[in-house]
N, C-alpha and C. Protein backbone atom coordinates (compact mmCIF):
# COMPACT_ATOMS: atom_id res chain seq x y z
N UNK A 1 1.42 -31.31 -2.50
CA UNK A 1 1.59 -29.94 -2.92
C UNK A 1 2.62 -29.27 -2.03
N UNK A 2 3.56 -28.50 -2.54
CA UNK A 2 4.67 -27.36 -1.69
C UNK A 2 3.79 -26.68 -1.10
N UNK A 3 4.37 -26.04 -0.15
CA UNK A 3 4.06 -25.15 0.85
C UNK A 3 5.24 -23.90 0.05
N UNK A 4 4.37 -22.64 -0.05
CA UNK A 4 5.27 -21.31 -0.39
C UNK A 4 6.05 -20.92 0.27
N UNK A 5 6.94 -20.48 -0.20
CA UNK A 5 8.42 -19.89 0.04
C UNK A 5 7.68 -18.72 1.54
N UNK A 6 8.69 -18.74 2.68
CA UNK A 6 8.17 -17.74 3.75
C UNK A 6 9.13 -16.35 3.22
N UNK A 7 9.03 -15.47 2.56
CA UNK A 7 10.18 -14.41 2.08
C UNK A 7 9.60 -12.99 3.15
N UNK A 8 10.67 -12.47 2.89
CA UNK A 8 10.34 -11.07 3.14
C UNK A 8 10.86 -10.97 5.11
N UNK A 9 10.69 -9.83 5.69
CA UNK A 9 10.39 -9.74 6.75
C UNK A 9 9.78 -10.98 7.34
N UNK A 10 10.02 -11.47 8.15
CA UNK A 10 9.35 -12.56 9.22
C UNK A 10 8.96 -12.04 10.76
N UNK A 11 7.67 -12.42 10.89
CA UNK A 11 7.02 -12.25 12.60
C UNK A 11 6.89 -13.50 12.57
N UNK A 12 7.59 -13.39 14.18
CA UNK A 12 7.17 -14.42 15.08
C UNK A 12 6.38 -14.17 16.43
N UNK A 13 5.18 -14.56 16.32
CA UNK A 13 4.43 -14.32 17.68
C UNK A 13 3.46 -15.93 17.88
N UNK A 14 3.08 -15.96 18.80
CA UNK A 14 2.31 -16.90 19.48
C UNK A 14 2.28 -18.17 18.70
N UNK A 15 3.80 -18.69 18.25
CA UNK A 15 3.59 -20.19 17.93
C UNK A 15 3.26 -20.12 16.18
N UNK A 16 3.07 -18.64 15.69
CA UNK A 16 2.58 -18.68 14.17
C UNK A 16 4.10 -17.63 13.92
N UNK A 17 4.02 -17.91 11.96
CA UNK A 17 5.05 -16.43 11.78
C UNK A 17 4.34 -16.44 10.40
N UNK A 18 4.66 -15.12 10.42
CA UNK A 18 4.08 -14.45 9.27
C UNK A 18 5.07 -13.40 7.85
N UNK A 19 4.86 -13.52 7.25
CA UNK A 19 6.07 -13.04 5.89
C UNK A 19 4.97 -12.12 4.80
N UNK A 20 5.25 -11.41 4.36
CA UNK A 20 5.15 -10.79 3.03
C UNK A 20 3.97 -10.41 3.14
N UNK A 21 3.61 -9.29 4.11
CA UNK A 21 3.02 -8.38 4.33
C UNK A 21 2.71 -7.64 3.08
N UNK A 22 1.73 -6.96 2.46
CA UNK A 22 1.50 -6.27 1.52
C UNK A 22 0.28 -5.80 1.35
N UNK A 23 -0.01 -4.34 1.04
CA UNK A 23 -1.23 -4.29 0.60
C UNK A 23 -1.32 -3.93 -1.09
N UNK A 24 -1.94 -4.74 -1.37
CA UNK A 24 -2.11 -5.18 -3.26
C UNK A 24 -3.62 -4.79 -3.58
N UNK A 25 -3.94 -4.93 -4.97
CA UNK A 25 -4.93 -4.97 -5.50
C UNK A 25 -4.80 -5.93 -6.38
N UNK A 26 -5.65 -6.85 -6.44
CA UNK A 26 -5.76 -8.13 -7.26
C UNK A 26 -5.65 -7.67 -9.05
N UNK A 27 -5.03 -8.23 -9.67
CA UNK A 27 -4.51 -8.19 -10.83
C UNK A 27 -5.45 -8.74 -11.75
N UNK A 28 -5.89 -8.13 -13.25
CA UNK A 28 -7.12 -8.13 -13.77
C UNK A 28 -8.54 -7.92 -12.70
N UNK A 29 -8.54 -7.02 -12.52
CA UNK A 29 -9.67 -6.56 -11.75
C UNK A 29 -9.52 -4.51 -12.12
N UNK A 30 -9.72 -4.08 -13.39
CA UNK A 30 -9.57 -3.19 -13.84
C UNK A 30 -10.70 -2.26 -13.69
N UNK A 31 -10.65 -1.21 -13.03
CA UNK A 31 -11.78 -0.70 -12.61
C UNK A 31 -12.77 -0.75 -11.25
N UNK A 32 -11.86 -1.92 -10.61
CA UNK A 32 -12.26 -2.22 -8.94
C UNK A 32 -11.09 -1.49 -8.34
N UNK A 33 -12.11 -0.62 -7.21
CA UNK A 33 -11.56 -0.45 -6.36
C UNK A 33 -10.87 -1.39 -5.04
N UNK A 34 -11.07 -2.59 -4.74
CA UNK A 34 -10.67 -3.21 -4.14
C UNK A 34 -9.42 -3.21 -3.69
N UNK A 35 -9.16 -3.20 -2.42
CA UNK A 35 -7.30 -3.76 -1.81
C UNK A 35 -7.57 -4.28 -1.08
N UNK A 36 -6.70 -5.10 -0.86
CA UNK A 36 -6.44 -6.21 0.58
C UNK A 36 -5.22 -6.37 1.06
N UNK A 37 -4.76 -6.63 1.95
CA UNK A 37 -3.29 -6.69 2.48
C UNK A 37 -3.35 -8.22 2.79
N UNK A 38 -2.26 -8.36 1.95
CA UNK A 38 -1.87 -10.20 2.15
C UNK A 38 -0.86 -10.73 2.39
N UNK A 39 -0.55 -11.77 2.96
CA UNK A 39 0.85 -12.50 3.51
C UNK A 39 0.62 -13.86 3.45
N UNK A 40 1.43 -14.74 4.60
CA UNK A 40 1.42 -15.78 4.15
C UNK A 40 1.73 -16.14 5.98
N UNK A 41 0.49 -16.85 6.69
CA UNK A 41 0.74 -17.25 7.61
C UNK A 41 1.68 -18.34 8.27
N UNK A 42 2.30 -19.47 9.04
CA UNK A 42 2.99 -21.18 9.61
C UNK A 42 2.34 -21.08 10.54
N UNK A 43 1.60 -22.13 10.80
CA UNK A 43 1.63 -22.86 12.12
C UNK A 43 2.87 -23.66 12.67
N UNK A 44 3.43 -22.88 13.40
CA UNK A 44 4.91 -23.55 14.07
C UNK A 44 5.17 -24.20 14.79
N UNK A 45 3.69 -24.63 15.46
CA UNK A 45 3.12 -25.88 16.66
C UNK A 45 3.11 -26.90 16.25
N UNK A 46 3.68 -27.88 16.83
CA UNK A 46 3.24 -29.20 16.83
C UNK A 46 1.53 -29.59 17.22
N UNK A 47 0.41 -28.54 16.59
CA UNK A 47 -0.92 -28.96 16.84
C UNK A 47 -1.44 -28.16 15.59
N UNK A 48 -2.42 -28.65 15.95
CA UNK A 48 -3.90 -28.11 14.77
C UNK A 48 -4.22 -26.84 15.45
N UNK A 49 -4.45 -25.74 15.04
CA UNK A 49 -4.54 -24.12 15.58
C UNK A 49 -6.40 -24.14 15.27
N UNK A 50 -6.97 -24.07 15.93
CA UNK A 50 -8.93 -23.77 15.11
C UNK A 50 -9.50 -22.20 15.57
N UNK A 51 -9.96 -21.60 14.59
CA UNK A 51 -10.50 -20.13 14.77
C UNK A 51 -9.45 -19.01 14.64
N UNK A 52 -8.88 -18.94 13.69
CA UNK A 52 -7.53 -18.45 13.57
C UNK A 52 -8.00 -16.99 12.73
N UNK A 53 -7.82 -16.06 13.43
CA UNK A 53 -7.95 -14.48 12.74
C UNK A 53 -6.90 -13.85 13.17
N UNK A 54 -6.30 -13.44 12.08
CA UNK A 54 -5.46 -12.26 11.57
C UNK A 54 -6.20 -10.71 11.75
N UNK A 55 -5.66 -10.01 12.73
CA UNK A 55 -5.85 -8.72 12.72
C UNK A 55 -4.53 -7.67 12.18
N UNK A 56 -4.76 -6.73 11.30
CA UNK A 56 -3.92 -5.96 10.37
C UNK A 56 -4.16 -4.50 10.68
N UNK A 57 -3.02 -3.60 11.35
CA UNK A 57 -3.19 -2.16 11.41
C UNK A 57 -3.10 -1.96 9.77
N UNK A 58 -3.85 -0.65 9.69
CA UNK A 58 -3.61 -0.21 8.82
C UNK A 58 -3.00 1.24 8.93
N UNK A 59 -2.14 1.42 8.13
CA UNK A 59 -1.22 2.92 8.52
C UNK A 59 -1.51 3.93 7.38
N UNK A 60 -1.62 5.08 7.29
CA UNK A 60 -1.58 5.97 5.99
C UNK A 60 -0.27 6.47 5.89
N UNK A 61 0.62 7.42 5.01
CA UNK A 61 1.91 7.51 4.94
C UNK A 61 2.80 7.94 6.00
N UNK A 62 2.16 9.16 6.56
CA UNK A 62 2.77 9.34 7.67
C UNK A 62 2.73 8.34 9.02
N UNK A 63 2.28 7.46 8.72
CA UNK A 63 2.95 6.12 10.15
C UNK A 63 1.29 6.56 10.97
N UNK A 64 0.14 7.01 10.68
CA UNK A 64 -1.05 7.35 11.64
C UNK A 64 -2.17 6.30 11.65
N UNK A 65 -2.66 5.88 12.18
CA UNK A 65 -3.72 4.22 12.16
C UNK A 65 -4.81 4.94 11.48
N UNK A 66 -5.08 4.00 10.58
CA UNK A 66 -6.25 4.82 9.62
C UNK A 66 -7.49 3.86 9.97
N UNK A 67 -7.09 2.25 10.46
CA UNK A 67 -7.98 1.12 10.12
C UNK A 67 -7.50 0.14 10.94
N UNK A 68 -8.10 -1.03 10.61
CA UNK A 68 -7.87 -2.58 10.71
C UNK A 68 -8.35 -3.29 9.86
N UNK A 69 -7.65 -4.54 9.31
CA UNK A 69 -8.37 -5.64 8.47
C UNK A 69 -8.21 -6.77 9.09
N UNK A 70 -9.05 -7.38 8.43
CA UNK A 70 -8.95 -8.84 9.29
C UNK A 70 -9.36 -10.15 8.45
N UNK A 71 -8.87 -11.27 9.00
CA UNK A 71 -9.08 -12.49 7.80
C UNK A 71 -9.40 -13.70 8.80
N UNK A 72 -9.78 -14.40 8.74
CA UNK A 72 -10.29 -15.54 9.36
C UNK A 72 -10.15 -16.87 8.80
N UNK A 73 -9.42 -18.03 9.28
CA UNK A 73 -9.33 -19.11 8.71
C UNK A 73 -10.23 -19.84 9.58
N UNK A 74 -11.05 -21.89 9.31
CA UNK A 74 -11.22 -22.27 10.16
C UNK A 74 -10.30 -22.84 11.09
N UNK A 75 -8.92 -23.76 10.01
CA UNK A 75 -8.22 -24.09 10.55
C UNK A 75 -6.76 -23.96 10.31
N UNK A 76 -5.54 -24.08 10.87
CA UNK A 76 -4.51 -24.04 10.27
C UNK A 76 -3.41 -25.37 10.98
N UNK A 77 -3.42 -26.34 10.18
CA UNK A 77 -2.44 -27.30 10.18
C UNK A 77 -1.24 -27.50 11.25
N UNK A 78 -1.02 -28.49 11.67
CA UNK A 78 0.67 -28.48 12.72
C UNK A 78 1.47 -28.14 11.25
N UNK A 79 2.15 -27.41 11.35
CA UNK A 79 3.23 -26.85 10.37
C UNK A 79 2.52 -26.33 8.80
N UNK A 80 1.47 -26.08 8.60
CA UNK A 80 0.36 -25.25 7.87
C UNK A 80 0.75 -24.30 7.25
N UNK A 81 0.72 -23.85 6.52
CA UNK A 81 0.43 -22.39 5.75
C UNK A 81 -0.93 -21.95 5.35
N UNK A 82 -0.94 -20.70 5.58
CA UNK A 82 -2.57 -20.16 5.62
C UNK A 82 -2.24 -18.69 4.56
N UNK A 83 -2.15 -18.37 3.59
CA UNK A 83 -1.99 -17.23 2.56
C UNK A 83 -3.66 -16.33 2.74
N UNK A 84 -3.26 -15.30 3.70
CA UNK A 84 -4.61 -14.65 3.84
C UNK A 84 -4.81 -13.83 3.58
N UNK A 85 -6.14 -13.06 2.85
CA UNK A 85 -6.44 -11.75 2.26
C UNK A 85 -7.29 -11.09 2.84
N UNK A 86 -7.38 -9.89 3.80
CA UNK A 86 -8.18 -9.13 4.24
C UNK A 86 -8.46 -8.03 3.77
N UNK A 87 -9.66 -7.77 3.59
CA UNK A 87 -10.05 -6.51 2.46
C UNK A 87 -9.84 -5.09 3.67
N UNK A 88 -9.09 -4.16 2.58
CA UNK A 88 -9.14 -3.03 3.28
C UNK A 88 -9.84 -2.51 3.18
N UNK A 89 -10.53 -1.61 3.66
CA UNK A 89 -11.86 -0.11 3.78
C UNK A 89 -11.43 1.32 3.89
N UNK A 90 -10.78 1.08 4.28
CA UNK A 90 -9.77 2.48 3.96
C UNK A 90 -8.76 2.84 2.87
N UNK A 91 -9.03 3.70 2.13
CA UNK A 91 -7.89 4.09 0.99
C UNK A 91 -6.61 4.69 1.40
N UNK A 92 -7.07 5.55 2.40
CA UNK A 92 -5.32 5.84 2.25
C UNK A 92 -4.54 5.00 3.07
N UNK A 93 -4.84 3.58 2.87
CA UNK A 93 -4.26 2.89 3.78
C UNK A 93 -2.66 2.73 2.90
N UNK A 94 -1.76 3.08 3.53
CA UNK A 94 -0.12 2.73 2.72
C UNK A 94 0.46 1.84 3.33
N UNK A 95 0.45 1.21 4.60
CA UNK A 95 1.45 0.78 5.61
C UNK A 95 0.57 -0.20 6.08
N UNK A 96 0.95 -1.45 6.24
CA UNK A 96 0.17 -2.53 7.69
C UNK A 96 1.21 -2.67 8.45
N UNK A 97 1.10 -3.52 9.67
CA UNK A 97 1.57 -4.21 10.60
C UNK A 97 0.83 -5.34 11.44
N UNK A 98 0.83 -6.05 12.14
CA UNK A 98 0.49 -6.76 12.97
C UNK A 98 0.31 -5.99 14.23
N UNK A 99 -1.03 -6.31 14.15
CA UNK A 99 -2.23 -6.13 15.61
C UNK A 99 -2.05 -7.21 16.37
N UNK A 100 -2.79 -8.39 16.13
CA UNK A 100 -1.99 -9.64 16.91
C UNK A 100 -3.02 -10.47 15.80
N UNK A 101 -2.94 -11.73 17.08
CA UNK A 101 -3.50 -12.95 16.87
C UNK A 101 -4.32 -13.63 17.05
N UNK A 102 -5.90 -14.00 16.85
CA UNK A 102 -6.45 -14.66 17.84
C UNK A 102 -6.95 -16.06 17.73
N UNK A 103 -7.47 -16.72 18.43
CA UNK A 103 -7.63 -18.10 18.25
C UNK A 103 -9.05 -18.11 18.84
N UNK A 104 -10.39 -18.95 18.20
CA UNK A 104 -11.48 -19.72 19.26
C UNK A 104 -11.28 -20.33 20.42
């Protein structure tokens, strides 16, 4: 199987990079409130990464921290892709960024 295209903006921090930041609402889901902000993680190490969470500011329009989301994999591959969805809790969330990274 391919590994997805890395588009958009790219972070690089601690050995991972991350692309296509977004906060969406899943498509046919009419009448859910639900959002999540999703991207598309690499493991850029030559190793196996284990306990891998994604932490996500969440911003409202004017640039002010409304939140955090967060996603958790168990593992992510030497050269891996991890496409992760963390549910938001906050509505007026408009904006993410990267909080960081953490590992077990």
């Amino acid at each position: 199987m391919a590994n997805p295209a890395m588009t958009g903006p790219l972070i690089n921090t601690n050995g991972f990079r991350i692309a296509g930041l977004a906060i969406e609402r899943p498509r046919g889901t009419k009448g859910s409130k639900l959002t999540y902000v999703t991207g598309l993680m690499q493991n850029i190490e030559a190793k196996k990464r284990f306990g891998v969470r994604i932490e996500l500011n969440l911003l409202d329009r004017s640039g002010a921290k409304v939140g955090v989301a967060t996603d958790y994999t168990a593992v992510v591959e030497s050269m891996g892709m991890w496409r992760f969805r963390a549910l938001v809790l906050d509505r007026r969330a408009a904006q993410v960024n990267l909080a960081g990274i953490r590992e077990d």
